[in-house]
PDB file of N, CA and C in Angstrom:
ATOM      1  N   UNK A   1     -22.929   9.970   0.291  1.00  0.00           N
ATOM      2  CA  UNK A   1     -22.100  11.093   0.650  1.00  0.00           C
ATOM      3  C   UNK A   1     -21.893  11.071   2.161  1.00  0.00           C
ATOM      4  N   UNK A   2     -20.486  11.526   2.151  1.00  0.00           N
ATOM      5  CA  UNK A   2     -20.155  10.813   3.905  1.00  0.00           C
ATOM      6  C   UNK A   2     -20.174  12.239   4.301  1.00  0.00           C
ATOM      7  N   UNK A   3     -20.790  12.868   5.733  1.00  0.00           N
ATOM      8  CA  UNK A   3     -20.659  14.383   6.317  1.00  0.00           C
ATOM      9  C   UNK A   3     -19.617  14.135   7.459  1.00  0.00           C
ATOM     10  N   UNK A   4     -18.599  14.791   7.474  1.00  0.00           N
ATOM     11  CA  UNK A   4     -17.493  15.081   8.745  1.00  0.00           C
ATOM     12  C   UNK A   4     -17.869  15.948   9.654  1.00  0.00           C
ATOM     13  N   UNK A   5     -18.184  15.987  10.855  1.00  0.00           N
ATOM     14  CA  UNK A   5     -18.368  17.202  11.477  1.00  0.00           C
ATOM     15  C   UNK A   5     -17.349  17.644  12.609  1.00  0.00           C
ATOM     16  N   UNK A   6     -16.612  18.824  12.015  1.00  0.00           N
ATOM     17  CA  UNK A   6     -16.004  19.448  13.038  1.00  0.00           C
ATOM     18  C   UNK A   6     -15.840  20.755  13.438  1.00  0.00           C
ATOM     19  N   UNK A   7     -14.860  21.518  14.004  1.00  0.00           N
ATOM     20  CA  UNK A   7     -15.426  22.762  14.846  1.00  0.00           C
ATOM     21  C   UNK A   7     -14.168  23.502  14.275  1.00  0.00           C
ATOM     22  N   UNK A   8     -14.284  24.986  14.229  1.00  0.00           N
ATOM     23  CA  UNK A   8     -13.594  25.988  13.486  1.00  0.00           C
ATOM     24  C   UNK A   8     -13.594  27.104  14.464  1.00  0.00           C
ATOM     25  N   UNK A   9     -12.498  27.597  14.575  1.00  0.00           N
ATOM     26  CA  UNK A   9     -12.536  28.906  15.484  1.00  0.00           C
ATOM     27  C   UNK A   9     -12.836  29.683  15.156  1.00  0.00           C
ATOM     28  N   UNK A  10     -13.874  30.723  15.336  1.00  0.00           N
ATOM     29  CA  UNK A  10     -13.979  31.724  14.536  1.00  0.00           C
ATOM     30  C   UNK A  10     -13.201  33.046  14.943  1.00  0.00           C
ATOM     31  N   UNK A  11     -12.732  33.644  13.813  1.00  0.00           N
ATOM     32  CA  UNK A  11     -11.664  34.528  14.104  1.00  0.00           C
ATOM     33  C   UNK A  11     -12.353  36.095  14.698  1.00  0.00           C
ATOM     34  N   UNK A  12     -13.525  36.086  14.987  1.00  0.00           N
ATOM     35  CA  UNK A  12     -14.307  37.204  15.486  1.00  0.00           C
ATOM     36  C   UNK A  12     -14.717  37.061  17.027  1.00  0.00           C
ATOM     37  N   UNK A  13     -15.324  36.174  17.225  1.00  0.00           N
ATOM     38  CA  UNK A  13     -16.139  36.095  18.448  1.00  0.00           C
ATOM     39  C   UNK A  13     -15.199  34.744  19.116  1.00  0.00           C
ATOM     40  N   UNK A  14     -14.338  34.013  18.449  1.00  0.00           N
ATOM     41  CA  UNK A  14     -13.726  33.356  19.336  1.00  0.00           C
ATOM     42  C   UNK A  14     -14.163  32.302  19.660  1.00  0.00           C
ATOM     43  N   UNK A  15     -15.107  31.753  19.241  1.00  0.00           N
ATOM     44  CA  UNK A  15     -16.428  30.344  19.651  1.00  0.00           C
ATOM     45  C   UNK A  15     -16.115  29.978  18.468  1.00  0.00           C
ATOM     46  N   UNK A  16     -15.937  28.274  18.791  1.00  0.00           N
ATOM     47  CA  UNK A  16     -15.984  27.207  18.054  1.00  0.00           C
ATOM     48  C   UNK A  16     -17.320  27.335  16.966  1.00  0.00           C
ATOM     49  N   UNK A  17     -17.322  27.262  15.730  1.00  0.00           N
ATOM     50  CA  UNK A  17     -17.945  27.265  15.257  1.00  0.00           C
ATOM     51  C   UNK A  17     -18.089  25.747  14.254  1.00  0.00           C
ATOM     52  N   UNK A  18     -19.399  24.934  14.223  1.00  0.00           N
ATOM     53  CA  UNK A  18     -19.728  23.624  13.526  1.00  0.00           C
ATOM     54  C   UNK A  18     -19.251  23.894  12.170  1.00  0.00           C
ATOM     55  N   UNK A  19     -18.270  22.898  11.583  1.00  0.00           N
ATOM     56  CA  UNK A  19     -17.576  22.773   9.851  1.00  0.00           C
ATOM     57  C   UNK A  19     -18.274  21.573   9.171  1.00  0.00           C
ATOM     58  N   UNK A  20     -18.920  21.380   8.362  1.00  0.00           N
ATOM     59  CA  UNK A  20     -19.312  20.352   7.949  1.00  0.00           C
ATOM     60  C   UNK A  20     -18.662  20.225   6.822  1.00  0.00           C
ATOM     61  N   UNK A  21     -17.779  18.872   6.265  1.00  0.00           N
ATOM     62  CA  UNK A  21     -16.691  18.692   5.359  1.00  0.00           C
ATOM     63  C   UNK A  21     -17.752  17.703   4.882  1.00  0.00           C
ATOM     64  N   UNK A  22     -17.520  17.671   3.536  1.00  0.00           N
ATOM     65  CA  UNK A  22     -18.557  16.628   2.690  1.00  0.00           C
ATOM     66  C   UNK A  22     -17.669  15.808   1.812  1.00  0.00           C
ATOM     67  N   UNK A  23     -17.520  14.392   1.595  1.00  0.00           N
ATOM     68  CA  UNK A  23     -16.818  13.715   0.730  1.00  0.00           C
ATOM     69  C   UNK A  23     -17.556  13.183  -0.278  1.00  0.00           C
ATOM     70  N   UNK A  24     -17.572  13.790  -1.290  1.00  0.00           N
ATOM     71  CA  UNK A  24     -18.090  13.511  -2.805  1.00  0.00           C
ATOM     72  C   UNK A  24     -18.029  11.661  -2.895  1.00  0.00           C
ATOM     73  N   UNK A  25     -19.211  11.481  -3.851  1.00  0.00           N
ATOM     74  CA  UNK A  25     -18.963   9.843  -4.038  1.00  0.00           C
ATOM     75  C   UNK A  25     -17.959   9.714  -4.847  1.00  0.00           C
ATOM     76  N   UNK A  26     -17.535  10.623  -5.868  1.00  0.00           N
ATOM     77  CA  UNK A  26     -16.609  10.367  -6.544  1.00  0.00           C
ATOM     78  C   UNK A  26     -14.762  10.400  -6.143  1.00  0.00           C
ATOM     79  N   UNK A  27     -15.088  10.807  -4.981  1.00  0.00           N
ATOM     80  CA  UNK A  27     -13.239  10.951  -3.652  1.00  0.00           C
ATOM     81  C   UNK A  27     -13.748   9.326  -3.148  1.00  0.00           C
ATOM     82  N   UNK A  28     -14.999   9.192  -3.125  1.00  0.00           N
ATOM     83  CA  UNK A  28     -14.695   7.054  -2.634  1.00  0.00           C
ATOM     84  C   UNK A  28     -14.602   6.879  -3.688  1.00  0.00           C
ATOM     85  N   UNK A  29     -15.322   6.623  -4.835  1.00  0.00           N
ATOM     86  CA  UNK A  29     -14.733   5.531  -6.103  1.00  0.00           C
ATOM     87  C   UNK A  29     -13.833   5.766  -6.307  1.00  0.00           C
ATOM     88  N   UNK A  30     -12.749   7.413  -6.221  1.00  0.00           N
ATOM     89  CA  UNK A  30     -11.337   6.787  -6.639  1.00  0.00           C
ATOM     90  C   UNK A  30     -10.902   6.412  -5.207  1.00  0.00           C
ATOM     91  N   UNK A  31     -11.204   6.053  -4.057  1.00  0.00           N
ATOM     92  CA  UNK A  31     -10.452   5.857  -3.047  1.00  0.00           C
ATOM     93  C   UNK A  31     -10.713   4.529  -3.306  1.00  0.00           C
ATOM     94  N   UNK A  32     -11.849   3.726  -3.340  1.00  0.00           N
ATOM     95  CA  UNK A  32     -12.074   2.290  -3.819  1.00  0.00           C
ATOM     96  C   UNK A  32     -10.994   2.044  -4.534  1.00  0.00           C
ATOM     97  N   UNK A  33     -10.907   2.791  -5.829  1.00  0.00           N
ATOM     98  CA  UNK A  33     -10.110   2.222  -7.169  1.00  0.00           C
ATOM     99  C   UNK A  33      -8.627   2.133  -6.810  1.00  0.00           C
ATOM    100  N   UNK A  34      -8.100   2.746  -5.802  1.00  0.00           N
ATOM    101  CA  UNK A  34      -6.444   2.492  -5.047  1.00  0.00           C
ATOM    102  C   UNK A  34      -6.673   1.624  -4.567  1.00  0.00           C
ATOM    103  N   UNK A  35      -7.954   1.394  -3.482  1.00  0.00           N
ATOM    104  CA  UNK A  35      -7.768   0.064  -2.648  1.00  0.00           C
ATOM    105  C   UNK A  35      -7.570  -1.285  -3.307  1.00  0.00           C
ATOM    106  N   UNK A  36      -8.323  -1.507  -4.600  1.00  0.00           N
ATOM    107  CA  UNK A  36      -8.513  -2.173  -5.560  1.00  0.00           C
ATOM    108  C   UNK A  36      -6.925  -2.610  -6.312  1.00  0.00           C
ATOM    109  N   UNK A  37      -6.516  -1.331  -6.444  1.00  0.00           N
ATOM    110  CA  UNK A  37      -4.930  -1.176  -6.893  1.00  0.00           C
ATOM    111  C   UNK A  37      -3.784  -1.863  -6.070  1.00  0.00           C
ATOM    112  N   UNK A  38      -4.135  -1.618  -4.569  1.00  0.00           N
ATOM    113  CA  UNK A  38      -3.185  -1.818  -3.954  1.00  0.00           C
ATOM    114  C   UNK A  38      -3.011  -3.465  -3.543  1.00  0.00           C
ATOM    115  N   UNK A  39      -4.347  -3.626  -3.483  1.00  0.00           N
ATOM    116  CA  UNK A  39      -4.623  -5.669  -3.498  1.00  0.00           C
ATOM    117  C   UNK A  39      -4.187  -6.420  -4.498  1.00  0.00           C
ATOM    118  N   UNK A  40      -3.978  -5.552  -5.624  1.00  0.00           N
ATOM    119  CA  UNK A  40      -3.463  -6.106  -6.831  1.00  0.00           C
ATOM    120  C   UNK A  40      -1.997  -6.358  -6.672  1.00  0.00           C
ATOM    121  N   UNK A  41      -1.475  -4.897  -6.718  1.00  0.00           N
ATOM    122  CA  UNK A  41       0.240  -4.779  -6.469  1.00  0.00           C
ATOM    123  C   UNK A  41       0.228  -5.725  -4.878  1.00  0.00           C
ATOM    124  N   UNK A  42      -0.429  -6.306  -4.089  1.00  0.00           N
ATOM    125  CA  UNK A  42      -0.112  -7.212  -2.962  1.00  0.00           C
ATOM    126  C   UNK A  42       0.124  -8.516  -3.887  1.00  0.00           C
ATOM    127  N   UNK A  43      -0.982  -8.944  -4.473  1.00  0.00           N
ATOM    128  CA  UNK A  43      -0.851 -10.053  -5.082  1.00  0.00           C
ATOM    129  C   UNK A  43       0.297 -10.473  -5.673  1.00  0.00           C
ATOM    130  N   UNK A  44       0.714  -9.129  -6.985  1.00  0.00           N
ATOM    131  CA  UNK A  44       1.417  -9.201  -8.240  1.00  0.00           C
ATOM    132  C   UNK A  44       3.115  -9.680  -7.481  1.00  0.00           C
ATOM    133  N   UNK A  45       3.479  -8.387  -6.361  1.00  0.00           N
ATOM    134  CA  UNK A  45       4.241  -9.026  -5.157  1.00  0.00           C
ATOM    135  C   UNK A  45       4.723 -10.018  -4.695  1.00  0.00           C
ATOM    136  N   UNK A  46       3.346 -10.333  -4.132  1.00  0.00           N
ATOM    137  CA  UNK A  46       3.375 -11.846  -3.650  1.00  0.00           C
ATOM    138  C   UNK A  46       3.688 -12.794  -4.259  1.00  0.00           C
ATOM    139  N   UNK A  47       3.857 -12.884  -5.630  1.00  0.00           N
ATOM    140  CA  UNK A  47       3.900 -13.743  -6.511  1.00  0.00           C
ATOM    141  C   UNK A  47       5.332 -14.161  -6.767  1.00  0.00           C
ATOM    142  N   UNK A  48       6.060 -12.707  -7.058  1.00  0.00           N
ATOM    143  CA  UNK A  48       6.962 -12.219  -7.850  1.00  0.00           C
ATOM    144  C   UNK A  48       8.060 -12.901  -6.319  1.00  0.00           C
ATOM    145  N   UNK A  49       7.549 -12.492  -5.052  1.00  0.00           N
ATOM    146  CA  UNK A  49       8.313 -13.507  -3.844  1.00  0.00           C
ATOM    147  C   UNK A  49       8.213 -14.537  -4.071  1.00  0.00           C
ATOM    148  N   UNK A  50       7.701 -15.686  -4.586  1.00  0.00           N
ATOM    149  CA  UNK A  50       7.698 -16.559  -4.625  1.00  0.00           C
ATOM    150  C   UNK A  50       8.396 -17.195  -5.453  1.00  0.00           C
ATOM    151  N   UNK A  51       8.464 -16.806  -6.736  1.00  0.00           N
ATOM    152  CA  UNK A  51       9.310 -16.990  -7.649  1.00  0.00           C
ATOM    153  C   UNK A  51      10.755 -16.640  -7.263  1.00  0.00           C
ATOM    154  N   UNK A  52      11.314 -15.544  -6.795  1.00  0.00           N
ATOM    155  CA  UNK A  52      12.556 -15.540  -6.291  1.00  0.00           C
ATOM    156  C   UNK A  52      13.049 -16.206  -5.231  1.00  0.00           C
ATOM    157  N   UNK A  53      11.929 -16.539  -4.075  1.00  0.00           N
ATOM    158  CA  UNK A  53      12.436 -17.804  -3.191  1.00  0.00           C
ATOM    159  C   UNK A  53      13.017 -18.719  -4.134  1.00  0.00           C
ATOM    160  N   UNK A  54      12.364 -19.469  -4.887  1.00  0.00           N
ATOM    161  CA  UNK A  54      12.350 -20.268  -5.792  1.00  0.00           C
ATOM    162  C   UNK A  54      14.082 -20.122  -6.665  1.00  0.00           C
ATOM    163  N   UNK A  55      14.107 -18.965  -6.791  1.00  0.00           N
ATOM    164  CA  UNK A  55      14.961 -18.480  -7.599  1.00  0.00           C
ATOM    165  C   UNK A  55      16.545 -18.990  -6.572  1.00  0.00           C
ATOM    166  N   UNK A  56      16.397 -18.616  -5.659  1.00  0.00           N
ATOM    167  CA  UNK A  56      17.418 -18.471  -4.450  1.00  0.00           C
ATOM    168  C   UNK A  56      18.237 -19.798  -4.700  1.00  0.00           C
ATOM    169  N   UNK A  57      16.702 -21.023  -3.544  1.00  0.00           N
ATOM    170  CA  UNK A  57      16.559 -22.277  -3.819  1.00  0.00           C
ATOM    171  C   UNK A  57      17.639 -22.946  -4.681  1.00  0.00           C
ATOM    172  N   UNK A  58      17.045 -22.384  -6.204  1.00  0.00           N
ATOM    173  CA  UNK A  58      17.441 -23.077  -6.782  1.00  0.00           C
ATOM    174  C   UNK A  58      19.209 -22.859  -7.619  1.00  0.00           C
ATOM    175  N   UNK A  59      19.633 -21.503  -7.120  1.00  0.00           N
ATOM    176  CA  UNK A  59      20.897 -21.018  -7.788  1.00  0.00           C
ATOM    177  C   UNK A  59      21.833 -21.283  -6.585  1.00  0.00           C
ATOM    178  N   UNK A  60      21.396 -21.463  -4.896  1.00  0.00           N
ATOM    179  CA  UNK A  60      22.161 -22.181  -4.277  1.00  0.00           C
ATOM    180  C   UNK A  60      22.521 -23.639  -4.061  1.00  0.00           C
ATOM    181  N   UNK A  61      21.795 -24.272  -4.719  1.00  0.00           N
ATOM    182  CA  UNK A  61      21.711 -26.057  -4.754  1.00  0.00           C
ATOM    183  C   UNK A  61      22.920 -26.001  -5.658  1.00  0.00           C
ATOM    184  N   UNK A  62      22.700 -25.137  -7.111  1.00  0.00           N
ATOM    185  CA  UNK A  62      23.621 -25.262  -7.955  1.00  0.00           C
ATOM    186  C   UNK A  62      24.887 -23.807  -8.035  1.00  0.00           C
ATOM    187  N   UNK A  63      25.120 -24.213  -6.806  1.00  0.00           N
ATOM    188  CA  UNK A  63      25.821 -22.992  -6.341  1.00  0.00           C
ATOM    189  C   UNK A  63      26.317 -21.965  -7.139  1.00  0.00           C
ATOM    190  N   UNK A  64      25.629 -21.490  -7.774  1.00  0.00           N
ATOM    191  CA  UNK A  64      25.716 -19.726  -8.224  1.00  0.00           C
ATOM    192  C   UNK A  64      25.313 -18.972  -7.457  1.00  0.00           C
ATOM    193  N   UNK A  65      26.085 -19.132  -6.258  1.00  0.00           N
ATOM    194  CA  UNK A  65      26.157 -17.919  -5.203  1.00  0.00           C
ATOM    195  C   UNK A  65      25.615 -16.499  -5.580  1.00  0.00           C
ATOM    196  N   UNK A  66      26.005 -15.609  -6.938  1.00  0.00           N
ATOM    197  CA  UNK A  66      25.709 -14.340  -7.081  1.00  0.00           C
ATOM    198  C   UNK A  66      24.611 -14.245  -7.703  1.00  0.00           C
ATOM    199  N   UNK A  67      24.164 -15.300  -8.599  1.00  0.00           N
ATOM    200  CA  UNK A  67      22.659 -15.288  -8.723  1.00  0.00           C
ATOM    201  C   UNK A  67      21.658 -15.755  -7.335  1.00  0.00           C
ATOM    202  N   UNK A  68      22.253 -16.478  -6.703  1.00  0.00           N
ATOM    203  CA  UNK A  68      21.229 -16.360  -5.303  1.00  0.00           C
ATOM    204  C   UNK A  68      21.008 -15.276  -4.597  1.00  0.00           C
ATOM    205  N   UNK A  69      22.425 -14.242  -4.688  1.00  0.00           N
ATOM    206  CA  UNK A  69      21.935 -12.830  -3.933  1.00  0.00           C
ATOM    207  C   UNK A  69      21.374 -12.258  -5.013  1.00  0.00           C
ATOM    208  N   UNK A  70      21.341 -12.167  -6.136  1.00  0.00           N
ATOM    209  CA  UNK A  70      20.364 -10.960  -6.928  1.00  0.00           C
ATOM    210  C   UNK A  70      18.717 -11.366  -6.071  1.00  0.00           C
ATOM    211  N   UNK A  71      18.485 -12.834  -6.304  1.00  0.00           N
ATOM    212  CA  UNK A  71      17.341 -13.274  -6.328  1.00  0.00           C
ATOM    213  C   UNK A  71      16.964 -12.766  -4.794  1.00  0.00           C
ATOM    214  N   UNK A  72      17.987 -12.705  -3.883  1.00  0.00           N
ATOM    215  CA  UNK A  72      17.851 -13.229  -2.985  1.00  0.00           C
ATOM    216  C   UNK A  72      17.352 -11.040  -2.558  1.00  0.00           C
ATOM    217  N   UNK A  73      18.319 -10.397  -2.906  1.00  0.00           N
ATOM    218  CA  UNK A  73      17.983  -8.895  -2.997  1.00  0.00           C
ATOM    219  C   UNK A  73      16.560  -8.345  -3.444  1.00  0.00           C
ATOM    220  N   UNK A  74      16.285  -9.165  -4.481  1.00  0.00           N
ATOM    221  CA  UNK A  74      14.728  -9.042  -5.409  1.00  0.00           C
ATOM    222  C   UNK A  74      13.542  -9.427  -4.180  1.00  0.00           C
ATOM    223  N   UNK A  75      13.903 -10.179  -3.781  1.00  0.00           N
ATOM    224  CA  UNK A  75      12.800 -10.863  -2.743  1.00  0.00           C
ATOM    225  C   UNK A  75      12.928  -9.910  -1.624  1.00  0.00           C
ATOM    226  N   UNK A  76      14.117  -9.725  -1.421  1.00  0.00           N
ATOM    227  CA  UNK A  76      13.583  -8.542  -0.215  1.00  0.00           C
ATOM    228  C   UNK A  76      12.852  -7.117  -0.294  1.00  0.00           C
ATOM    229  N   UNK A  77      12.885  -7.103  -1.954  1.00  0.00           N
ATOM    230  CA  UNK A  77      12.532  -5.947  -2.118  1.00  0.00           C
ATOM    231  C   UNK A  77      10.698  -5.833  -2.676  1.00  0.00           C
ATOM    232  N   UNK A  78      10.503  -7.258  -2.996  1.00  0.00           N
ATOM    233  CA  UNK A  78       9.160  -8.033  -3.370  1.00  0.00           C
ATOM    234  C   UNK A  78       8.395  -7.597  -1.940  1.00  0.00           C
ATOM    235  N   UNK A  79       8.762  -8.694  -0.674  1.00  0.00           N
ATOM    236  CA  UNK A  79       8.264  -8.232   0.392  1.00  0.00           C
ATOM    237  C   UNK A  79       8.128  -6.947   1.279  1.00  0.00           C
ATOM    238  N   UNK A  80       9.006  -6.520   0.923  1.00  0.00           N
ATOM    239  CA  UNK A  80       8.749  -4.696   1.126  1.00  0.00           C
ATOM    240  C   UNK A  80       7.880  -4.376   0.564  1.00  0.00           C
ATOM    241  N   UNK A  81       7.451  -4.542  -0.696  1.00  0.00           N
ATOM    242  CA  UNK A  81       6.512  -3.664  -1.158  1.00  0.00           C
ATOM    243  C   UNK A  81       5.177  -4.537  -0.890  1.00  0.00           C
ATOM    244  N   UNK A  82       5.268  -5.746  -0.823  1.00  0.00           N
ATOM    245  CA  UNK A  82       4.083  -6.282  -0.087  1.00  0.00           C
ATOM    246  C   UNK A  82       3.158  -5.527   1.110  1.00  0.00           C
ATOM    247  N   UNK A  83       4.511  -5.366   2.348  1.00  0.00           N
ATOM    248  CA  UNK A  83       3.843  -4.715   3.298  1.00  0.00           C
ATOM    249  C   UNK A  83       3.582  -3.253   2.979  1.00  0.00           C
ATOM    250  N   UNK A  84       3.940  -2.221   2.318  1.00  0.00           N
ATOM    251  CA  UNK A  84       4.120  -1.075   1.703  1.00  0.00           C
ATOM    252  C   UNK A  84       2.113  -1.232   1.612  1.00  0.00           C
ATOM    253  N   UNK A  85       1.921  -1.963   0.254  1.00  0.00           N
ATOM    254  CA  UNK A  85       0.923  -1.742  -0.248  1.00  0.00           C
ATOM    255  C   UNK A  85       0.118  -2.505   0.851  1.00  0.00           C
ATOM    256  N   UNK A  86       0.386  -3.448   1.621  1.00  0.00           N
ATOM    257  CA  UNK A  86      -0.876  -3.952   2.611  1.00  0.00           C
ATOM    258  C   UNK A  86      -1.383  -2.706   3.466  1.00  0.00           C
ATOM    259  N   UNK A  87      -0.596  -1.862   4.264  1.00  0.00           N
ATOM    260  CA  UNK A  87      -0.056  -0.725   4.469  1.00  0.00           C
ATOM    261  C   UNK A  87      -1.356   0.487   4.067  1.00  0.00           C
ATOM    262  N   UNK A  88      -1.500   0.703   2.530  1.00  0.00           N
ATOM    263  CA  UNK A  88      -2.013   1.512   2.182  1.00  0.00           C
ATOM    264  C   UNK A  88      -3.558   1.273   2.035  1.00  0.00           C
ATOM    265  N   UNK A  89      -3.388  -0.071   1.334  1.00  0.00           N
ATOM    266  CA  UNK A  89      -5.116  -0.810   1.316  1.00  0.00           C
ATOM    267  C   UNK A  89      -5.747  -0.799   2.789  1.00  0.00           C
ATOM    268  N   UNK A  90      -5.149  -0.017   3.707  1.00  0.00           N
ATOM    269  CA  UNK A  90      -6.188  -1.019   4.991  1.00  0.00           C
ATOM    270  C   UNK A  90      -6.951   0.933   5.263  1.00  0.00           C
TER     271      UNK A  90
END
């Protein structure tokens, strides 16, 4: 159990008064279980970029121009959420 300590005005006498905020183990295991979440959705991401590079690659060699921008839209939107969730895990 993690203790926060901070100071509260008191609305009488006007002096800072000591707040002690307490974080339950169970506010970390689910804070763990996002972090856990969010390394995942990095991965799942990461992946899913790779495959649409791939995707790009390969619909501009054989020039289907409008399938290279879908792919090419998907991937930008892959790496967004990459940094999104790197973002949240830290």
């Amino acid at each position: 159990m993690r203790n926060d300590t901070h100071s509260l005005l008191s609305p009488v006498s006007g002096q800072n008064l000591p707040l002690q905020l307490e974080v339950s183990s169970e506010a970390q295991e689910e804070e763990e279980e996002m972090k856990e979440l969010h390394l995942l959705a990095i991965y799942v991401h990461g992946a899913l970029s790779a495959l649409h590079a791939l995707g790009v690659a390969y619909n501009l060699r054989h020039k289907n121009r409008w399938d290279a921008v879908i792919h090419a839209s998907a991937l930008a939107y892959s790496v967004k959420a990459v940094f999104h969730h790197k973002r949240k895990a830290q």
